[in-house]
Protein backbone atom coordinates (compact mmCIF):
# COMPACT_ATOMS: atom_id res chain seq x y z
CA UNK A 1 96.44 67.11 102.48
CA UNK A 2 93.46 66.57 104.99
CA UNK A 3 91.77 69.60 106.33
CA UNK A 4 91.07 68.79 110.30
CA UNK A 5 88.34 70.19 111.47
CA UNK A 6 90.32 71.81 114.42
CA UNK A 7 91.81 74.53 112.17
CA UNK A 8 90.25 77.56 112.59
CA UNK A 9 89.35 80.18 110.62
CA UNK A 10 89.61 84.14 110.94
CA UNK A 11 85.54 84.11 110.27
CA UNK A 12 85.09 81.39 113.22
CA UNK A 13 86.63 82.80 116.47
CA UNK A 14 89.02 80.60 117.92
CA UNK A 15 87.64 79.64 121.42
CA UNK A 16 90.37 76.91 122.66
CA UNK A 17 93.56 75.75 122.21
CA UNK A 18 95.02 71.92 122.36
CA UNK A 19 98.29 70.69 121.55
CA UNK A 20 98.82 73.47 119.55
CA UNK A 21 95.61 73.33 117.22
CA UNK A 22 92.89 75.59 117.64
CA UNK A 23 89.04 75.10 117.89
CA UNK A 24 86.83 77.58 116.76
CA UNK A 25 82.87 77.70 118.06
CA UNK A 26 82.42 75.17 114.73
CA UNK A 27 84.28 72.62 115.80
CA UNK A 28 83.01 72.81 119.47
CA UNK A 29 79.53 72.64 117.82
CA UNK A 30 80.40 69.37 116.24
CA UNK A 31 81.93 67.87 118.80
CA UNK A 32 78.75 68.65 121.07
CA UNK A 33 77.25 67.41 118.07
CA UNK A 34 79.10 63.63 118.39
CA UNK A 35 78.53 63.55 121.78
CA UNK A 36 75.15 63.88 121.82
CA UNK A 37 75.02 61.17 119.11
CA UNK A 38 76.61 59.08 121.13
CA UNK A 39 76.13 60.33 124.44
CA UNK A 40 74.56 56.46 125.68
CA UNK A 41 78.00 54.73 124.13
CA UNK A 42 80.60 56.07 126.56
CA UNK A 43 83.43 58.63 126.66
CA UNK A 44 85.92 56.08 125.10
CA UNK A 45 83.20 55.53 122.28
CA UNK A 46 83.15 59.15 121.50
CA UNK A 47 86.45 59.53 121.83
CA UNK A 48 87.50 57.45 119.39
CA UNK A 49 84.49 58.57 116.94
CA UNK A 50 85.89 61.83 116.76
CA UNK A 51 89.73 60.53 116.07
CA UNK A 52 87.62 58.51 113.03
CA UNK A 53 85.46 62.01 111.66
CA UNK A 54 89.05 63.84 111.79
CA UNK A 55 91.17 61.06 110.90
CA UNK A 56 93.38 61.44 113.76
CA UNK A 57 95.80 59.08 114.21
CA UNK A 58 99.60 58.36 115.39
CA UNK A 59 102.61 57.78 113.16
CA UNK A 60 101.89 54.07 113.16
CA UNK A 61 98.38 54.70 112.28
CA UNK A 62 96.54 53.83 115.13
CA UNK A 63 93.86 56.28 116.14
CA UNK A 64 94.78 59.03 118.97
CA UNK A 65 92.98 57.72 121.55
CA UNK A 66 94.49 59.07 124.49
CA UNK A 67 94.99 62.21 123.15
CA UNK A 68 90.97 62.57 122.26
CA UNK A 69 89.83 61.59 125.67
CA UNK A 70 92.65 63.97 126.94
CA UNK A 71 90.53 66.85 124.56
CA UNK A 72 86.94 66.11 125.55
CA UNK A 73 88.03 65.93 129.35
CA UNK A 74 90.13 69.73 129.19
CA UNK A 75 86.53 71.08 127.12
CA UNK A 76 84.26 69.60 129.84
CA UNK A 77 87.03 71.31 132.56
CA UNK A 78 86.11 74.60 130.01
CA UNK A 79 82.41 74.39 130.31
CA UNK A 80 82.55 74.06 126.47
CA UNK A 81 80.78 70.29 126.30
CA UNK A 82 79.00 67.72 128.74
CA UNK A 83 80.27 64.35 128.85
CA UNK A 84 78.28 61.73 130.10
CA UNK A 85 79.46 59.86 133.35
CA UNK A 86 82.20 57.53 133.19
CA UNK A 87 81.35 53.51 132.97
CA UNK A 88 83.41 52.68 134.72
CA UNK A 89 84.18 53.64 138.48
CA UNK A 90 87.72 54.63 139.35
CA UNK A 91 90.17 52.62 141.65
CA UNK A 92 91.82 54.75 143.50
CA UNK A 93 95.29 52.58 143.66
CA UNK A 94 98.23 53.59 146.22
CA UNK A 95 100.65 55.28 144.34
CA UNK A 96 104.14 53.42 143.58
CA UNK A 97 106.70 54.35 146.20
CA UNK A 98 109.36 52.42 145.18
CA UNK A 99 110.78 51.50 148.98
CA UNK A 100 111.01 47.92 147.47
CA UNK A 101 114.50 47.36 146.22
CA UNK A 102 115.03 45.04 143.58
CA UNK A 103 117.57 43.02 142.61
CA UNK A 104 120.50 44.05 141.11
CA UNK A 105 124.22 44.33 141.75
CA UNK A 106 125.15 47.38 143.50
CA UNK A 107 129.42 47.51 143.49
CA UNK A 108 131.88 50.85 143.48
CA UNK A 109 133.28 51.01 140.18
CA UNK A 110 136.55 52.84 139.20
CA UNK A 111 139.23 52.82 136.76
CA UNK A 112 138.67 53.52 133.02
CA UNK A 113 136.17 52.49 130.35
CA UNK A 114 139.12 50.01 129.38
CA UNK A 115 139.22 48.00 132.59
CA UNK A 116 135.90 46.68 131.45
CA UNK A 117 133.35 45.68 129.14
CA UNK A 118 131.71 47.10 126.17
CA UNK A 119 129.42 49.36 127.54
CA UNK A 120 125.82 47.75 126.53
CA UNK A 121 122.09 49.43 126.30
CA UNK A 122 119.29 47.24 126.84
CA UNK A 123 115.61 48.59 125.52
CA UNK A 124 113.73 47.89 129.00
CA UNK A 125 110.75 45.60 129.00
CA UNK A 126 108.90 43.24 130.84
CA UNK A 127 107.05 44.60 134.38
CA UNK A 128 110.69 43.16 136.54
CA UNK A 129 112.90 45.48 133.98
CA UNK A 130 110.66 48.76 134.47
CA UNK A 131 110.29 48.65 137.97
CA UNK A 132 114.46 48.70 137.93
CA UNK A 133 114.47 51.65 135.84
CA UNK A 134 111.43 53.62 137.33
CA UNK A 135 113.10 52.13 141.31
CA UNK A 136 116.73 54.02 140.33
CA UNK A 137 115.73 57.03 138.73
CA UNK A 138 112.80 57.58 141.38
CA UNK A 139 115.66 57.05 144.37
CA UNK A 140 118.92 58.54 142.23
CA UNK A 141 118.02 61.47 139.61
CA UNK A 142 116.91 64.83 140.79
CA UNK A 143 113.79 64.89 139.48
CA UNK A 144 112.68 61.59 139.82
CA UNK A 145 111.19 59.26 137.61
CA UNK A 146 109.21 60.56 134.95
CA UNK A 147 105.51 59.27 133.91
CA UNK A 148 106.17 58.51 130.23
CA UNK A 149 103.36 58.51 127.67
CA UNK A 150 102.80 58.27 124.10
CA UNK A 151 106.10 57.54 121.96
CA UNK A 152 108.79 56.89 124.35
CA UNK A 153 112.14 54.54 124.98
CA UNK A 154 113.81 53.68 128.23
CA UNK A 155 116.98 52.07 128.23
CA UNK A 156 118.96 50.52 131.00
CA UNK A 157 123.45 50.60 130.57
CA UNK A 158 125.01 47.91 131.60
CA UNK A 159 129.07 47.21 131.91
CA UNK A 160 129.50 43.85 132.10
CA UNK A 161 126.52 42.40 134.07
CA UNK A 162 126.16 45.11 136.27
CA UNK A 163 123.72 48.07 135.72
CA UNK A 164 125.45 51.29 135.94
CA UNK A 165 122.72 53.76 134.49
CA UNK A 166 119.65 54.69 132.58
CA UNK A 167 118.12 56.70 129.92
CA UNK A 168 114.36 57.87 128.91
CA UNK A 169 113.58 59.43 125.61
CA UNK A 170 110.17 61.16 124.85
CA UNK A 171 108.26 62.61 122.20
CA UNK A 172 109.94 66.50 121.72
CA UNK A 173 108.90 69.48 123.72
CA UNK A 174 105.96 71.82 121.39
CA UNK A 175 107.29 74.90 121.77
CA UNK A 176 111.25 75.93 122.06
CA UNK A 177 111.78 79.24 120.60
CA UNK A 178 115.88 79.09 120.21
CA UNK A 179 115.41 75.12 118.41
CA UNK A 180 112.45 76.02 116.55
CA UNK A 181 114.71 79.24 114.93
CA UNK A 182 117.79 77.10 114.74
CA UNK A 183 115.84 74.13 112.93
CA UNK A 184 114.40 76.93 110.78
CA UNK A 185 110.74 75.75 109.97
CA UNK A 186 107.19 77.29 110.34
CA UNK A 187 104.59 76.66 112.44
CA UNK A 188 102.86 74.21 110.03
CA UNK A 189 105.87 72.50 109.51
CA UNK A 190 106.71 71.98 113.19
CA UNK A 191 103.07 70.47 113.67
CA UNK A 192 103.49 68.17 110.93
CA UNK A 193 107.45 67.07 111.84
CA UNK A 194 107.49 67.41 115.43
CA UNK A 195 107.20 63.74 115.78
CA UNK A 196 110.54 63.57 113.98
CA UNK A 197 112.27 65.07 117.20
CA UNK A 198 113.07 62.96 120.45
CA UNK A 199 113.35 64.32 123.68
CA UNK A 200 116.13 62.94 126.16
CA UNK A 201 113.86 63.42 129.31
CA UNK A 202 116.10 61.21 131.66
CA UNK A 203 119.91 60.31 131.69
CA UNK A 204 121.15 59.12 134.89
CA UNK A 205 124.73 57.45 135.61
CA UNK A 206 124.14 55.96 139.08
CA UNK A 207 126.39 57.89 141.96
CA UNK A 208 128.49 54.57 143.24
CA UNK A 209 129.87 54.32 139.36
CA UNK A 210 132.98 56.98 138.36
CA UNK A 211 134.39 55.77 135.33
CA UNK A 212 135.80 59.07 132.74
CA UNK A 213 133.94 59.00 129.73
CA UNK A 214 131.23 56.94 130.56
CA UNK A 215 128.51 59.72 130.09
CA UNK A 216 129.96 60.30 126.77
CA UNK A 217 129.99 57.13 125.71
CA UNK A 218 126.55 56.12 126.61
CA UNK A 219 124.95 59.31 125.09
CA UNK A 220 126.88 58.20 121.69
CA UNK A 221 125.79 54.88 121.82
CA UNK A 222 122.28 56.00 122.76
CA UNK A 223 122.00 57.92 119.51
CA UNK A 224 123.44 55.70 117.39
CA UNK A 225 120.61 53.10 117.50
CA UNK A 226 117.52 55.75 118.59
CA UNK A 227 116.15 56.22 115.24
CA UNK A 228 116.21 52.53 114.49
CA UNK A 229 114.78 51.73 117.52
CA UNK A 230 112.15 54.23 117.14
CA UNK A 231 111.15 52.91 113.54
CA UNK A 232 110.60 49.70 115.03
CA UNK A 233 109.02 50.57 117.76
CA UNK A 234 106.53 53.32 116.30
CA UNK A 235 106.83 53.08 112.50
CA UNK A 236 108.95 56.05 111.78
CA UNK A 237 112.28 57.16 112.18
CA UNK A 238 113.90 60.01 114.58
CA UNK A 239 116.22 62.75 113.21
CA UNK A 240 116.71 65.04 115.67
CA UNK A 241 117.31 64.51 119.54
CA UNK A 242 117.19 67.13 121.98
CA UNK A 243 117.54 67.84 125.84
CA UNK A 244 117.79 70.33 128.37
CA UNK A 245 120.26 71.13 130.59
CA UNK A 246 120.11 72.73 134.49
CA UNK A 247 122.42 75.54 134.58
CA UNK A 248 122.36 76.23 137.60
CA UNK A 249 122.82 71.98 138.82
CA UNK A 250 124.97 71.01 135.45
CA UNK A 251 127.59 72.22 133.07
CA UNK A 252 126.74 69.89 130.70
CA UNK A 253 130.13 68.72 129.76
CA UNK A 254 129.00 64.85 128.91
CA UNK A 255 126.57 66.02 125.88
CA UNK A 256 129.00 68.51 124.80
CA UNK A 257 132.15 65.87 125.04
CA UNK A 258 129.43 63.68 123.05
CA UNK A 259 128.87 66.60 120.15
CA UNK A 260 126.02 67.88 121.31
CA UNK A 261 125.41 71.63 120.44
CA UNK A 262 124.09 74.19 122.71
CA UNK A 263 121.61 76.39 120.64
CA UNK A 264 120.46 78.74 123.87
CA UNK A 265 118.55 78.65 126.79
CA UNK A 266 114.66 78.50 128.10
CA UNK A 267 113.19 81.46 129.37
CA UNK A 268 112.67 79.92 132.72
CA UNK A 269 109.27 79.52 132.69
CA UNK A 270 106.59 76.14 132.50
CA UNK A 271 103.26 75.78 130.83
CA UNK A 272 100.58 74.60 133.57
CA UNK A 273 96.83 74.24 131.68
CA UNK A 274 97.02 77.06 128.80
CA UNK A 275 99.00 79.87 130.86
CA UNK A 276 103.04 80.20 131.16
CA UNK A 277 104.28 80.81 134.70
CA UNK A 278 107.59 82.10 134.81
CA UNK A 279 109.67 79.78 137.73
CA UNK A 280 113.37 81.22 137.06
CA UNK A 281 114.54 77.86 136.25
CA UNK A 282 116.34 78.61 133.10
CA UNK A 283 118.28 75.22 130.89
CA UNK A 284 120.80 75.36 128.40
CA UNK A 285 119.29 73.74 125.22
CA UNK A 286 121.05 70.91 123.64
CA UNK A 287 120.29 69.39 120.35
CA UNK A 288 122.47 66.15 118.21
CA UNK A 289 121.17 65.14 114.33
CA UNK A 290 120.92 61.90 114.16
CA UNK A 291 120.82 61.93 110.62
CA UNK A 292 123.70 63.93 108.22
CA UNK A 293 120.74 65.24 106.40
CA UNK A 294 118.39 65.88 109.40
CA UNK A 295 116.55 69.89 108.52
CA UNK A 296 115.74 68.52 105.21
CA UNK A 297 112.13 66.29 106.28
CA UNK A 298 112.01 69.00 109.07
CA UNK A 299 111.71 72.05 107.24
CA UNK A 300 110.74 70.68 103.42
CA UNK A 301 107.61 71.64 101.92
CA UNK A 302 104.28 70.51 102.85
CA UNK A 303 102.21 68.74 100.23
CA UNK A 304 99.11 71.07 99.10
């Protein structure tokens, strides 16, 4: 297995910690080191010189680009390095309010799942089909509409022709002590599998639509397809899916009617920079398998 150089060691102390790996005053050293090398090529240059020395790269095997820039960025923040000044200067663009409604068909709906259509999930895409989704989760769901990066899905739910609700799935929260214990694996094996896991960050049935059992239906439909969707999308497949539940908004009835299982709660608390702060706002923990064997490529042994 390759050795990344941002594994410390107990002779090297560990001096900072990103996306769960830890950098010791070695690895800072060489990653001065590139910089300086390259100082006159840019922060993108670097970046990506640094993915190519550690051989870091995403399930599809494209380099992790965002995530290196993200690094060098949070050590400069540290005092730890000195980057050289961007190229290029930054455009300081309004930010997207949404107030411009777009098209779409906006009727009361009633009855039962029978009165209509197959219920139908569209993978969004195309700039018209994301400003829809981003428009009705920014103006309809309680926390708004979520910036998504790295692997992620959207999906817009349709009955008939109308739209009637949306979905956003994400790559899987780090750290969740109850789903860690009730998957079962170490702390290597999480860092190697968490791709494996997909977050349900978003799931919004829009207010002017009451129809029994839609929820339930959409979040089994939703699963059904996510791991194939995934694989084509990002090279790999999905066996786990996960979300998180407001306790004190929700009761969670649609994941549960959808066999979801509730594995525990958060301890109320978010992670801003490197420190927990504790907020209160505790959620119940949901998880599905998407796969009849899903632990085993979560929890199976690494190779030496």
């Amino acid at each position: 297995m390759y050795c990344s150089p941002l594994m410390g060691s107990l002779a090297d102390p560990i001096v900072f910690r990103h996306r769960g790996r830890d950098l010791t005053t070695a690895d800072i050293a060489r990653i001065q080191a590139t910089i300086v090398a390259h100082y006159e090529r840019g922060r993108t240059f670097i970046g990506v010189r640094l993915c190519e020395q550690w051989d870091w790269r995403q399930s599809n095997g494209q380099y992790k680009a965002f995530a290196a820039r993200d690094l060098l960025l949070r050590l400069q923040r540290a005092g730890l390095v000195e980057l050289p000044a961007p190229q290029r200067t930054k455009v300081n663009r309004p930010r997207q309010n949404y107030e411009q409604k777009p098209l779409f068909i906006q009727t009361r709906l009633t009855g039962t799942l029978a009165d209509y259509p197959a219920v139908r999930l569209q993978s969004v895409q195309g700039a018209v089909e994301h400003y829809l989704w981003d428009y009705l989760l920014a103006h309809h769901h309680y926390l708004g509409r979520p910036t998504l990066v790295g692997e992620h899905l959207k999906q817009l739910v349709f009955l008939g022709e109308q739209v009637v609700g949306c979905l956003g799935w994400a790559s899987a929260a780090w750290k969740i002590g109850p789903r860690d214990q009730y998957i079962g694996w170490s702390l290597e094996q999480r860092r190697a599998r968490l791709s494996l896991l997909a977050n349900n960050v978003r799931f919004l049935v829009l207010p002017w639509v009451r129809v029994p059992s839609l929820a339930s239906c959409v979040l089994g439909l939703s699963v059904r397809g996510l791991s194939g969707l995934w694989q084509q999308r990002y090279g790999h497949a999905v066996v786990l899916a996960e979300t998180f539940v407001d306790s004190a908004r929700f009761a969670g009835t649609c994941y549960r009617a959808a066999n979801w299982q509730c594995v525990g709660q958060t301890q109320g608390s978010a992670k801003r920079g490197h420190v927990y702060h504790h907020h209160g706002n505790v959620k119940r923990i949901y998880l599905y398998p998407l796969t009849r064997h899903w632990r085993e490529p979560l929890t199976a042994g690494l190779m030496p």
